[in-house]
C-alpha atoms as a PDB file:
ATOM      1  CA  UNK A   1    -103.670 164.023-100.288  1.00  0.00           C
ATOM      2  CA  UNK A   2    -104.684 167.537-100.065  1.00  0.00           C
ATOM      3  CA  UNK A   3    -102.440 170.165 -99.208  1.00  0.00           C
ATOM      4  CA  UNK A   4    -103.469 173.653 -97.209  1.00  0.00           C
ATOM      5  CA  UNK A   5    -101.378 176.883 -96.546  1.00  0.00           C
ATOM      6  CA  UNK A   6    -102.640 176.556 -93.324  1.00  0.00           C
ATOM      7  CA  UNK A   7    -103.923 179.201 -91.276  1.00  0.00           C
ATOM      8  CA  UNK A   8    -103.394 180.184 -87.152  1.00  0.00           C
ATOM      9  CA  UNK A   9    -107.450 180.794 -87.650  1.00  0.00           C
ATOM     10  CA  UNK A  10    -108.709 177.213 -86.564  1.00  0.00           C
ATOM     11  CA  UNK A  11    -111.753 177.811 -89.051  1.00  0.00           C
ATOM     12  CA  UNK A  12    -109.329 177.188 -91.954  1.00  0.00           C
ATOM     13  CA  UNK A  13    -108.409 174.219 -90.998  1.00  0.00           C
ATOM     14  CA  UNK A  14    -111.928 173.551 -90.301  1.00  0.00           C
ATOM     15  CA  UNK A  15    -112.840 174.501 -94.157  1.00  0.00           C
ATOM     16  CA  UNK A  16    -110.067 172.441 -95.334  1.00  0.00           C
ATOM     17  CA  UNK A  17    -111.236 168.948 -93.177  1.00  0.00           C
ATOM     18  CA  UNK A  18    -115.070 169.497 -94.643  1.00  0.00           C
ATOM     19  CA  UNK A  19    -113.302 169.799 -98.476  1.00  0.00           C
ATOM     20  CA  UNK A  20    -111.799 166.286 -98.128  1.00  0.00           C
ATOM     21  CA  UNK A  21    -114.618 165.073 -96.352  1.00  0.00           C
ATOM     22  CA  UNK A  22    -116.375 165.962 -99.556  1.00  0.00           C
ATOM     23  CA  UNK A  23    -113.983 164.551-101.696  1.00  0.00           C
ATOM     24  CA  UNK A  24    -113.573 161.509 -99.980  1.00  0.00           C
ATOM     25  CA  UNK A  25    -117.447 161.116-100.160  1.00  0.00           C
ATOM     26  CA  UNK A  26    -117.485 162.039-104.141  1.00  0.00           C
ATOM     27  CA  UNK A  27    -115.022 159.342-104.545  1.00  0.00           C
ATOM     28  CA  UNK A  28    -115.548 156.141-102.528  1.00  0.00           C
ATOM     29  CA  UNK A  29    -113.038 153.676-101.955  1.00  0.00           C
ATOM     30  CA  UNK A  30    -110.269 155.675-102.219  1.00  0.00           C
ATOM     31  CA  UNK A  31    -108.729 157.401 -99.043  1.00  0.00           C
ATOM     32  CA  UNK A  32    -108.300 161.446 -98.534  1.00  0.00           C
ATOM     33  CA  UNK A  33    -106.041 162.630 -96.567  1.00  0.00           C
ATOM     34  CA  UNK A  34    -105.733 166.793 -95.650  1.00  0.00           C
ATOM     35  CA  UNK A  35    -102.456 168.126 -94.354  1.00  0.00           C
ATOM     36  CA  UNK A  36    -101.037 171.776 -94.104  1.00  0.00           C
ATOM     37  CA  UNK A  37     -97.576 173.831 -95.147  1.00  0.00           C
ATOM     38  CA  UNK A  38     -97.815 175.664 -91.976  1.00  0.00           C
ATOM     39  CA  UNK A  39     -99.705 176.840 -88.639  1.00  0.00           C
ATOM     40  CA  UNK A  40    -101.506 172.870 -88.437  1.00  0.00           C
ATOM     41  CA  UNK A  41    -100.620 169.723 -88.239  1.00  0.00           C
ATOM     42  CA  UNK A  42    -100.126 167.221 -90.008  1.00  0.00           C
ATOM     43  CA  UNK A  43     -97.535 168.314 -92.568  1.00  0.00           C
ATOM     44  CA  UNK A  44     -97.285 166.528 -96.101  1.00  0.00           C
ATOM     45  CA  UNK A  45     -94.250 165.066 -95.707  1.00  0.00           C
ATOM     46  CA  UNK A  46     -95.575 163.586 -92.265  1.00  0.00           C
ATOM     47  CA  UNK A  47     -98.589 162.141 -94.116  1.00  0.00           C
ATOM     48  CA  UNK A  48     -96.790 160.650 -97.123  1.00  0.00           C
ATOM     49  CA  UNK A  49     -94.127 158.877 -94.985  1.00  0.00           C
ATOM     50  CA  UNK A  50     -97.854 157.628 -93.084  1.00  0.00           C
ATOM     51  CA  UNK A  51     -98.939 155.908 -96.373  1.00  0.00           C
ATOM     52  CA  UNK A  52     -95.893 154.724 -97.192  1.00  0.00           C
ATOM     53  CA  UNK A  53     -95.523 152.829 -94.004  1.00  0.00           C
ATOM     54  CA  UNK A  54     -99.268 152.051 -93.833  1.00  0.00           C
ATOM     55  CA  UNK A  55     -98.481 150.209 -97.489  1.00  0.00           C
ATOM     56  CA  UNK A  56     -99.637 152.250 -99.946  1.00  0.00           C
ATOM     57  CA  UNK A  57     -97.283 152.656-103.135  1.00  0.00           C
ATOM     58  CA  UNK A  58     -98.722 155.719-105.129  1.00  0.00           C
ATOM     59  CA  UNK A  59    -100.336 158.675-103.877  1.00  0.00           C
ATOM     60  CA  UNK A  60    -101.339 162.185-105.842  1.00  0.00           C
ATOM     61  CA  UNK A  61    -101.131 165.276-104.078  1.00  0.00           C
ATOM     62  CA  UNK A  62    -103.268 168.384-104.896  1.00  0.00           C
ATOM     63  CA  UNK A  63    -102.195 171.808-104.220  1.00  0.00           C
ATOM     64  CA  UNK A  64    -105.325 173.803-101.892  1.00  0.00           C
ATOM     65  CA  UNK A  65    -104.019 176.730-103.307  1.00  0.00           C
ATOM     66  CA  UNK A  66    -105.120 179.452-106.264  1.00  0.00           C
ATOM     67  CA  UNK A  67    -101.768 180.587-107.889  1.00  0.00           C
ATOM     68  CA  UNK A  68     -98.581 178.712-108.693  1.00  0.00           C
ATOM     69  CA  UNK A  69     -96.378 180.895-106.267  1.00  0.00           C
ATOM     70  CA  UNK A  70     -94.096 180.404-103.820  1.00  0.00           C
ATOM     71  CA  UNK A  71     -95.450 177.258-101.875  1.00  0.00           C
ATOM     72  CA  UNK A  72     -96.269 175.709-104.796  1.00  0.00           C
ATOM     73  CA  UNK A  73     -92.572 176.386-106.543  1.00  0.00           C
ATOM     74  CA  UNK A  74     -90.882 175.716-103.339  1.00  0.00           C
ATOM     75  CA  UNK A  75     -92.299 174.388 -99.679  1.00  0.00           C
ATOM     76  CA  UNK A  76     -94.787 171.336-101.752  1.00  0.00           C
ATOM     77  CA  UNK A  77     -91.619 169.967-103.307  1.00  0.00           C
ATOM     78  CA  UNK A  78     -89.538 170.338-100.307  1.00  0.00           C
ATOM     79  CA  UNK A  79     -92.243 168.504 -98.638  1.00  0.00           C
ATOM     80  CA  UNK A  80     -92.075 165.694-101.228  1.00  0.00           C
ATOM     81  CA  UNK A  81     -88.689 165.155-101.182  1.00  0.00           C
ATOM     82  CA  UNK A  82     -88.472 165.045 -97.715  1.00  0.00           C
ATOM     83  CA  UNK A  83     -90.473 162.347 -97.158  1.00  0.00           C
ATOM     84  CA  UNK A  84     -88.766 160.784-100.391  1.00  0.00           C
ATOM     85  CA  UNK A  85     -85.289 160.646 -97.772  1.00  0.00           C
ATOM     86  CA  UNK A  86     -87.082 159.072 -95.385  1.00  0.00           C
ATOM     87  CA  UNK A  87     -89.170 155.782 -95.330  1.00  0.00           C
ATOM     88  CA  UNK A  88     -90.518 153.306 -97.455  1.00  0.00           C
ATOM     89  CA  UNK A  89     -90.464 153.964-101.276  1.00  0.00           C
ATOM     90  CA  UNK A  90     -93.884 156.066-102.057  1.00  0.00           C
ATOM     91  CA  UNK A  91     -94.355 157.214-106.033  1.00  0.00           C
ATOM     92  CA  UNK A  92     -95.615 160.828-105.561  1.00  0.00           C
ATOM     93  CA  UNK A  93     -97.592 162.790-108.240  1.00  0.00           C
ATOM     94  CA  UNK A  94     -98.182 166.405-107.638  1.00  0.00           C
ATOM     95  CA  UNK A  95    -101.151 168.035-109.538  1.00  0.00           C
ATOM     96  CA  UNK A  96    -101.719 171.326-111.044  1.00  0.00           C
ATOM     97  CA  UNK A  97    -102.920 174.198-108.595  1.00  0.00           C
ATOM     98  CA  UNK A  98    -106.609 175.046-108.349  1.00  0.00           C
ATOM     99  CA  UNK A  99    -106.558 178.462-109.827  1.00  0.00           C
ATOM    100  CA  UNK A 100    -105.552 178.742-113.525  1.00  0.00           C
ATOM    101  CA  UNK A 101    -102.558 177.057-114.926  1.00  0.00           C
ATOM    102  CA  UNK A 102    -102.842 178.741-118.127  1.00  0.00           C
ATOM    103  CA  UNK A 103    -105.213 181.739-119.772  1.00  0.00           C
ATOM    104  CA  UNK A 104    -108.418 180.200-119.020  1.00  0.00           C
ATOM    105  CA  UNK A 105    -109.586 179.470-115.566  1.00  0.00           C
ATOM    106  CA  UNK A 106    -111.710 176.344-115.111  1.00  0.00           C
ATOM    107  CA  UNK A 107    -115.284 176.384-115.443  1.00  0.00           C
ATOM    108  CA  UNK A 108    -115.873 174.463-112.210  1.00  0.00           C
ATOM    109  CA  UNK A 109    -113.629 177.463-110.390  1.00  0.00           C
ATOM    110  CA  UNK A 110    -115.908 180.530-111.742  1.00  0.00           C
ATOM    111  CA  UNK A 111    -118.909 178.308-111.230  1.00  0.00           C
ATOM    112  CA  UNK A 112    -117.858 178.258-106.794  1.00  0.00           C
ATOM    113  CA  UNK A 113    -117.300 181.851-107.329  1.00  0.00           C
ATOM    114  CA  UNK A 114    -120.559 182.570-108.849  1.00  0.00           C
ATOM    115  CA  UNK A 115    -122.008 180.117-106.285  1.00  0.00           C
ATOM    116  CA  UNK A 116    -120.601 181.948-103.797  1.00  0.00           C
ATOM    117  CA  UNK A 117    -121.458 185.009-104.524  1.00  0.00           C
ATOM    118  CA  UNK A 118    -125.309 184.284-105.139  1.00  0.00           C
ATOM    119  CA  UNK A 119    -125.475 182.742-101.805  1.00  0.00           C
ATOM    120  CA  UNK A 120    -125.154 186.687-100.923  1.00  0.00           C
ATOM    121  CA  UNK A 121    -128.436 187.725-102.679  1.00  0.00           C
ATOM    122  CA  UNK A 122    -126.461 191.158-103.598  1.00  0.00           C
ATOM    123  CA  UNK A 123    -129.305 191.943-105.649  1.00  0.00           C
ATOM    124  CA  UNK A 124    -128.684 194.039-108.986  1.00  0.00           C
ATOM    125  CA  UNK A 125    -125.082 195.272-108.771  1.00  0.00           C
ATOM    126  CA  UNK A 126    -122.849 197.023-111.357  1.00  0.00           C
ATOM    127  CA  UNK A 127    -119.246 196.064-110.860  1.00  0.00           C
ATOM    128  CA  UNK A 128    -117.470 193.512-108.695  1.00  0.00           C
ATOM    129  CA  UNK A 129    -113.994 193.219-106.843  1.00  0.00           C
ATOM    130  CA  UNK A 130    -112.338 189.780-107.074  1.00  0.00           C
ATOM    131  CA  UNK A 131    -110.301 190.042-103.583  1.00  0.00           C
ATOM    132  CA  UNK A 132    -107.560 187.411-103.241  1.00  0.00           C
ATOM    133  CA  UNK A 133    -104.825 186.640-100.303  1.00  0.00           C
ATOM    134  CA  UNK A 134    -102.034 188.886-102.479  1.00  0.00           C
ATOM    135  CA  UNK A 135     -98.457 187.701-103.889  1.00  0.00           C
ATOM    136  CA  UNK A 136     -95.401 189.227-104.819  1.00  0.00           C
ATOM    137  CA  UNK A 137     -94.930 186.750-107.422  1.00  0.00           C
ATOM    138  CA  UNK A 138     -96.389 188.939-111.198  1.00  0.00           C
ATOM    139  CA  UNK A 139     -96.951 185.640-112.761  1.00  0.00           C
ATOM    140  CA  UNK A 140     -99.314 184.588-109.722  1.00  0.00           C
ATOM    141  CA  UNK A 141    -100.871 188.062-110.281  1.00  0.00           C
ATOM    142  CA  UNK A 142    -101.584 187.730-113.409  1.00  0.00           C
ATOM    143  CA  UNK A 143    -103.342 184.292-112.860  1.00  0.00           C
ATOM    144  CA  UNK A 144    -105.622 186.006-110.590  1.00  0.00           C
ATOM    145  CA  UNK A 145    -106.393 189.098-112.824  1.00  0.00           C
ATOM    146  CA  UNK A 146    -107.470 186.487-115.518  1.00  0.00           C
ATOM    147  CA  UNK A 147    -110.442 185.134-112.984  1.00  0.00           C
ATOM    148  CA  UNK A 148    -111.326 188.675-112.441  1.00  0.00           C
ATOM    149  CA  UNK A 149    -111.636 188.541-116.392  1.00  0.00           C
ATOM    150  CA  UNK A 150    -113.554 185.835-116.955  1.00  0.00           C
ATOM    151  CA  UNK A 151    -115.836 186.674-113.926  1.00  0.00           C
ATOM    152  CA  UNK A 152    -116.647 189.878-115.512  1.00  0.00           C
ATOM    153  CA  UNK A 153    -117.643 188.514-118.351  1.00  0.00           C
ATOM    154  CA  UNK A 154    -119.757 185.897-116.375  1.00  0.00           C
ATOM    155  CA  UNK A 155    -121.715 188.651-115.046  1.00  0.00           C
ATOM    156  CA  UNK A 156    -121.071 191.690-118.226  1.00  0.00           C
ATOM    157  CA  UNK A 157    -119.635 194.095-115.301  1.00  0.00           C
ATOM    158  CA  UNK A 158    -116.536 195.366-114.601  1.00  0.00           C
ATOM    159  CA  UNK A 159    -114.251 193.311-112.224  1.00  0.00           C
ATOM    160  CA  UNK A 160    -111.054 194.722-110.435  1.00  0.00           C
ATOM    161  CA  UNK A 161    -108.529 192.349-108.617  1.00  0.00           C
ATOM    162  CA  UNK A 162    -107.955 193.598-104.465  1.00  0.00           C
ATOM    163  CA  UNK A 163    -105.139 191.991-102.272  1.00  0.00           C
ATOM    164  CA  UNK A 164    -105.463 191.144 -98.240  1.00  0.00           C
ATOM    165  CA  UNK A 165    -101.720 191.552 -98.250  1.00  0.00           C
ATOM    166  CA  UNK A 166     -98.396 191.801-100.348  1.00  0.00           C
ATOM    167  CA  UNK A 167     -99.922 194.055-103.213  1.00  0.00           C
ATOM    168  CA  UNK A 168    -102.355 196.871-103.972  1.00  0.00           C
ATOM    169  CA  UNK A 169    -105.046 197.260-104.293  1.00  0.00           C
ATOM    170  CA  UNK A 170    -106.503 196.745-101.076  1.00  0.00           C
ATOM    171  CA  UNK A 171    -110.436 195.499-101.386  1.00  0.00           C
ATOM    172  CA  UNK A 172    -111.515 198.918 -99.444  1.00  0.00           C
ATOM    173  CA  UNK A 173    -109.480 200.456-102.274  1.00  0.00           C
ATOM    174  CA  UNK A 174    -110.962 198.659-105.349  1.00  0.00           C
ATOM    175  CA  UNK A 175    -114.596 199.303-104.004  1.00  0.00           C
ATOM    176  CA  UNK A 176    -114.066 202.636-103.191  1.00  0.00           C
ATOM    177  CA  UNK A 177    -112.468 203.388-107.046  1.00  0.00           C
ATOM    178  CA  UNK A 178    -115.177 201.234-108.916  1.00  0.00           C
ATOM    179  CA  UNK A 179    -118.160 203.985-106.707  1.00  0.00           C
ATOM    180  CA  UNK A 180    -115.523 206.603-107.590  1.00  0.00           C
ATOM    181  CA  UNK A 181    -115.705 205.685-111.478  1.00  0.00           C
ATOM    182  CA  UNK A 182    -119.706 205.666-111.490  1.00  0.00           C
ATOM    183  CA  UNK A 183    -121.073 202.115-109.867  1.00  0.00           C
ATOM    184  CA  UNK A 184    -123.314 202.364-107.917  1.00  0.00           C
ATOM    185  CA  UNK A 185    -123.660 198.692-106.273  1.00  0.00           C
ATOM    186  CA  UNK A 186    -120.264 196.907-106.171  1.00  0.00           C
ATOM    187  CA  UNK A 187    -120.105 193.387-104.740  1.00  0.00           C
ATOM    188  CA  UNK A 188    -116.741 191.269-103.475  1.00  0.00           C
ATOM    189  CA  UNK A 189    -116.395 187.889-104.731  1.00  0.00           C
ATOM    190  CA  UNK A 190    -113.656 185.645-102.469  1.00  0.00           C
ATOM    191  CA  UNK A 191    -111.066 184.070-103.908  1.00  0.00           C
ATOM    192  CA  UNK A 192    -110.199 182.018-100.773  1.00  0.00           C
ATOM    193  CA  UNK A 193    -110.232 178.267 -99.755  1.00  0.00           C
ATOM    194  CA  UNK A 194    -111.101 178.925 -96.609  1.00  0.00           C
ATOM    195  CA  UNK A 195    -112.302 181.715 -93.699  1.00  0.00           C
ATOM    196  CA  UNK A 196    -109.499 183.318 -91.639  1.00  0.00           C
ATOM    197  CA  UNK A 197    -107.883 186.769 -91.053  1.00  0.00           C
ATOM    198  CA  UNK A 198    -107.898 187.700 -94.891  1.00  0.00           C
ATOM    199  CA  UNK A 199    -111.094 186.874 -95.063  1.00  0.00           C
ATOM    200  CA  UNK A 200    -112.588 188.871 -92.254  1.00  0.00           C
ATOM    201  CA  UNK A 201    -110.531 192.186 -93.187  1.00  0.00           C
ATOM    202  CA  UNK A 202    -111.460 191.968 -96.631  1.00  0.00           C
ATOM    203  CA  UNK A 203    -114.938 191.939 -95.331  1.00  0.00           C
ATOM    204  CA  UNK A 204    -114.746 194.839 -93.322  1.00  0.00           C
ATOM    205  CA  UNK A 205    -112.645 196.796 -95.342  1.00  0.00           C
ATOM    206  CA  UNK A 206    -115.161 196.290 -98.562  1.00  0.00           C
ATOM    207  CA  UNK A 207    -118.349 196.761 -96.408  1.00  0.00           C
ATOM    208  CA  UNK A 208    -116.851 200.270 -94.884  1.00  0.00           C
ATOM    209  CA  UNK A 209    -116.275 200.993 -98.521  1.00  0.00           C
ATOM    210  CA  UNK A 210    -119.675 200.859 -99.395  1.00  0.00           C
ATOM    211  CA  UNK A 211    -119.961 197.138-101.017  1.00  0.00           C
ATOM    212  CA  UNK A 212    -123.514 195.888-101.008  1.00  0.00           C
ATOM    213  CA  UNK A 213    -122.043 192.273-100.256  1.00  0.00           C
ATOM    214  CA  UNK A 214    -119.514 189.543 -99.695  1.00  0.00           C
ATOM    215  CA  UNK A 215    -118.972 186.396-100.426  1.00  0.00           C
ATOM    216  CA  UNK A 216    -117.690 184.108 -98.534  1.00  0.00           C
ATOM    217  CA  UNK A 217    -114.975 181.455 -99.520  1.00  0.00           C
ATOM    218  CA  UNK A 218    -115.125 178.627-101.482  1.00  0.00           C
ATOM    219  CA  UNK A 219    -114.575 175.602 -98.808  1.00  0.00           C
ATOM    220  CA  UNK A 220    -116.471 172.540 -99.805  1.00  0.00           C
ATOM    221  CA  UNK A 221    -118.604 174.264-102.718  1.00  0.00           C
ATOM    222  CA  UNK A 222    -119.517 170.744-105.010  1.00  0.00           C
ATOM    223  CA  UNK A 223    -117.484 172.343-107.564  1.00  0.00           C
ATOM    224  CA  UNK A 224    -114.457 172.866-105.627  1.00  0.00           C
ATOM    225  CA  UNK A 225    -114.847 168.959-104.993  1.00  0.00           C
ATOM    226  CA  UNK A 226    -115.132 168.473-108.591  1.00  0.00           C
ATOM    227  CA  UNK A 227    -112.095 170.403-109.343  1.00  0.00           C
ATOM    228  CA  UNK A 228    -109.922 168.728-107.455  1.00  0.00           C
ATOM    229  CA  UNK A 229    -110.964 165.176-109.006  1.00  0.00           C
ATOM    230  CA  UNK A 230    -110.518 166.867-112.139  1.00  0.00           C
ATOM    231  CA  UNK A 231    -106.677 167.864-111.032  1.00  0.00           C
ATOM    232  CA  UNK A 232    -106.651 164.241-109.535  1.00  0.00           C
ATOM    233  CA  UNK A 233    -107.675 162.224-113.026  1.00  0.00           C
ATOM    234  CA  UNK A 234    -105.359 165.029-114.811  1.00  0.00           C
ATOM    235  CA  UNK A 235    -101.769 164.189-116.772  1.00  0.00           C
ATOM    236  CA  UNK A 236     -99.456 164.482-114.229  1.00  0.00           C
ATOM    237  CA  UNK A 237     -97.304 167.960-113.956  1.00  0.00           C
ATOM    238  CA  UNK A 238     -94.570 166.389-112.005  1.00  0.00           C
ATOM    239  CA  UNK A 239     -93.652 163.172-110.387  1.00  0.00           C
ATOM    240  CA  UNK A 240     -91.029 161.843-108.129  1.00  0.00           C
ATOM    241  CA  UNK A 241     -90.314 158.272-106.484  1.00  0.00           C
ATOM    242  CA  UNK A 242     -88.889 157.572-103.104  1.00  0.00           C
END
């Protein structure tokens, strides 16, 4: 079962239907079910109280989301727990997030980025902005700021972290210091699952700041598939039984 934030911007949802369609595809036989914390229906703890009643005894549930924040801490195992009060017995394992559980992100994670990105043809550029949805949380921060790392590295420019919302920089911001500081052509990689509001503003704000391109999210890229089977055959990271 995947989980989304979930988004009032119908494409979202959209993005996040097409990723388990292309999980479900990489990995026959075995069912894939989306669901969203907020803004769409169905919720997790609908959809695991579904299997349970439809039979099924274990299920493993994947976080859609790129830091270990709030929803992650909080609302996914308030979901499980929920549907743990309620129904048949269902053994629940909950997987890592996507985005980078320790110092080094996963391969498969800066490969969608750089995927991403190239499906831009920015050309030559000299520095890039890694723009994310934004967190209070430092720790989830931090997370993010070691992508921007390692993507930098990918492509031997610098790379500066921008936030849609809850923390500076904002991606107009980022582009605008990077041309301030000497580069010339600055592009905006997208750390987001799917298209929505964040999405769009980012892309506005960076292209009034002068970046020579976008990228868009990372959706159903194959290697977003393949991370999630990855998360899926992982050690669990925490388990509970109904």
């Amino acid at each position: 079962m995947l989980v989304a934030h979930g988004s009032r911007d119908p494409r979202a949802a959209d993005a996040t239907r097409a990723l388990a369609r292309a999980v479900s595809a990489a990995r026959p036989g075995t069912p894939v079910w989306a669901s969203w914390l907020d803004h769409t229906e169905p919720g997790p703890t609908e959809v695991l109280r579904d299997l349970a009643v439809a039979g099924h005894r274990r299920a493993v549930l994947v976080p859609l989301l790129l830091t270990a924040a709030y929803h992650n801490r909080v609302d996914i195992p308030a979901a499980v727990a929920a549907a743990a009060r309620s129904g048949p017995p269902l053994s629940v394992r909950v997987t890592d997030v996507l985005g980078p559980a320790d110092d080094t992100p996963d391969p498969g994670l800066l490969a969608g980025l750089c995927r991403r990105l190239g499906e831009t043809r920015p050309g030559r550029f000299d520095a890039l902005v890694l723009a994310a949805a934004g967190t209070r949380d430092a720790r989830a921060r931090r997370s993010v700021g070691r992508v921007a790392d390692a993507l930098g590295v990918e492509f031997g420019v610098p790379c500066r972290v921008a936030y849609a919302s809850a923390a500076p920089p904002a991606a107009g911001v980022a582009v605008s210091r990077l041309r301030a500081s000497g580069a010339r052509r600055v592009a905006v990689s997208a750390y987001f699952l799917a298209p929505g509001l964040f999405h769009d503003a980012v892309t506005e704000a960076a292209g009034a700041a002068g970046a020579v391109a976008v990228a868009a999210p990372l959706t159903d890229a194959p290697e977003l598939v393949e991370l999630v089977l990855r998360r899926v055959d992982d050690r669990p990271v925490l388990a509970s039984t109904g």
